[in-house]
Protein backbone atom coordinates (compact mmCIF):
# COMPACT_ATOMS: atom_id res chain seq x y z
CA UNK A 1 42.04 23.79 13.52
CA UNK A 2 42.02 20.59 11.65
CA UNK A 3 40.34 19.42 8.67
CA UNK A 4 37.57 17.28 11.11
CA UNK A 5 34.77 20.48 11.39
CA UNK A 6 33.17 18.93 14.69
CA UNK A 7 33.37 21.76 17.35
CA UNK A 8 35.64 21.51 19.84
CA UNK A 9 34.79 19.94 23.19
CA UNK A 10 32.95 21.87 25.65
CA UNK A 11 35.01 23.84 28.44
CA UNK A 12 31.59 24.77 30.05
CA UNK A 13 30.53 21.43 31.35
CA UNK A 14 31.97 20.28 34.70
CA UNK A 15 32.33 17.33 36.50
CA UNK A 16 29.26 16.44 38.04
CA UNK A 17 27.49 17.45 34.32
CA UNK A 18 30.05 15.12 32.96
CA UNK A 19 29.54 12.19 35.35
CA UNK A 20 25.48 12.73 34.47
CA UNK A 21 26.34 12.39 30.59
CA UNK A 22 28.32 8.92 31.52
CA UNK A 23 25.34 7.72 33.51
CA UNK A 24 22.78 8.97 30.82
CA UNK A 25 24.85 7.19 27.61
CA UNK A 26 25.16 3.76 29.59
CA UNK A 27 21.19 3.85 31.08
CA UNK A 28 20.02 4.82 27.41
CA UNK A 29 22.19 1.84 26.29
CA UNK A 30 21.16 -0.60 28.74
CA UNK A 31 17.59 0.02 27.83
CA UNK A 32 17.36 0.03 24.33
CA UNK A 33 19.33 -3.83 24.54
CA UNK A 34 17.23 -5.06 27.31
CA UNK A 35 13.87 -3.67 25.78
CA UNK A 36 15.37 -5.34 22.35
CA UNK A 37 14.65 -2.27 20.44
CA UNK A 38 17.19 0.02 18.13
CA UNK A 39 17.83 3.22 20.14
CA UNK A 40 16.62 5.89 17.41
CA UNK A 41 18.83 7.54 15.01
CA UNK A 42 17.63 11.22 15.66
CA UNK A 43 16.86 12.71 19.15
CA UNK A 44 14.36 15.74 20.00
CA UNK A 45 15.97 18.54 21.83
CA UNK A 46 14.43 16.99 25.07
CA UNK A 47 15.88 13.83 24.48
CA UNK A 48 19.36 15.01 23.29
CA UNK A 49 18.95 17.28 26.97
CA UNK A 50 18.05 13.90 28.78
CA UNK A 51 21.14 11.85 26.35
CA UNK A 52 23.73 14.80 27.65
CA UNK A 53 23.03 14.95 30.75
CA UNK A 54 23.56 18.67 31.24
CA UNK A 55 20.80 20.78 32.39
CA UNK A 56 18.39 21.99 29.95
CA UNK A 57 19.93 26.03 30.77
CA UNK A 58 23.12 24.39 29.89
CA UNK A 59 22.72 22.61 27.07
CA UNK A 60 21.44 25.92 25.63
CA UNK A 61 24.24 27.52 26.57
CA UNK A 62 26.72 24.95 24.90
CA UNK A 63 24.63 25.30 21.70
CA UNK A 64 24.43 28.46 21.70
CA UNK A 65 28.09 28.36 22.05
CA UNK A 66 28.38 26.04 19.11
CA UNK A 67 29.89 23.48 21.48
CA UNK A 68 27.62 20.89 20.83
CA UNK A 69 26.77 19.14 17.49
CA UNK A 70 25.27 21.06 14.75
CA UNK A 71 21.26 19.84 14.86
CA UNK A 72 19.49 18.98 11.31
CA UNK A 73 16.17 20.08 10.69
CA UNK A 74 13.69 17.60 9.38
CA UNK A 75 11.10 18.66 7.12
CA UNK A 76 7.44 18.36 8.67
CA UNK A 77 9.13 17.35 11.90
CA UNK A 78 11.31 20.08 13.54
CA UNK A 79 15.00 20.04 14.86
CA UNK A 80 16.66 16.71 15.62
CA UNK A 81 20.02 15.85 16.55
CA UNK A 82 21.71 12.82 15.12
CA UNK A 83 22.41 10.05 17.79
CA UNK A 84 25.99 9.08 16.37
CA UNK A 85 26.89 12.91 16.52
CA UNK A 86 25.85 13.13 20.18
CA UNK A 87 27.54 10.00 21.30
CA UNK A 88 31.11 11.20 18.93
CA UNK A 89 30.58 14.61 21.36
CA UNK A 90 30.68 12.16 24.30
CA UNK A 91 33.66 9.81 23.62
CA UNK A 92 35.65 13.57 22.81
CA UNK A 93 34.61 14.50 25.94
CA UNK A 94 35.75 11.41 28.27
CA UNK A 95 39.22 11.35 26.30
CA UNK A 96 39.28 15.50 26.63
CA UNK A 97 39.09 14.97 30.52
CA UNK A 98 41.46 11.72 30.54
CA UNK A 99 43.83 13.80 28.80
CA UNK A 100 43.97 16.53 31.58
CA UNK A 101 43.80 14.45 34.53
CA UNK A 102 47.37 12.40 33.22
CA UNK A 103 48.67 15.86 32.31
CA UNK A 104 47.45 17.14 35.58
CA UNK A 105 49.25 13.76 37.67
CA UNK A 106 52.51 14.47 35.46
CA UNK A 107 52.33 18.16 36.47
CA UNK A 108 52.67 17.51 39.87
């Protein structure tokens, strides 16, 4: 493993899941610029779940898995997960599956 300590990307989610995390990181997007309002910084579990995409069983699955992005715990508050974190996970995702569907078209 190299020195970056993110985990690795998720083998668990599949396509559809993975078309529902596109959809939910460009609709989050789109509303926090048309509403003209920062998207926040930390998520609750329901709205990293909703940010994902993935099914609530599944996203407990990944984390329990320690496929997903470690959460922080804010005092007085609970467990958040940091936005950036969430949306790194995502981009390592979409180049994870562009990575297999070239190697894929070259292997055939």
């Amino acid at each position: 493993m190299s020195a970056d300590t993110t985990p690795p990307i998720p083998s668990l989610m599949g396509e559809a899941d993975f078309r529902r995390l596109v959809a939910a990181v460009v609709a989050d997007a789109l509303a926090a610029g048309v509403q003209g309002r920062p998207a926040p910084l930390l998520l609750t579990t329901a709205e990293a779940i909703q940010f994902t995409g993935v099914s609530r069983a599944g996203f407990f699955r990944l984390r329990s898995a320690d496929k997903l992005p470690k959460p922080v715990a804010v005092e007085g508050i609970g467990v958040r997960y940091r936005r950036a974190d969430l949306e790194k996970w995502a981009e390592r995702l979409k180049a994870e599956r562009r990575t297999k569907s070239v190697l894929r078209v070259i292997d055939e």
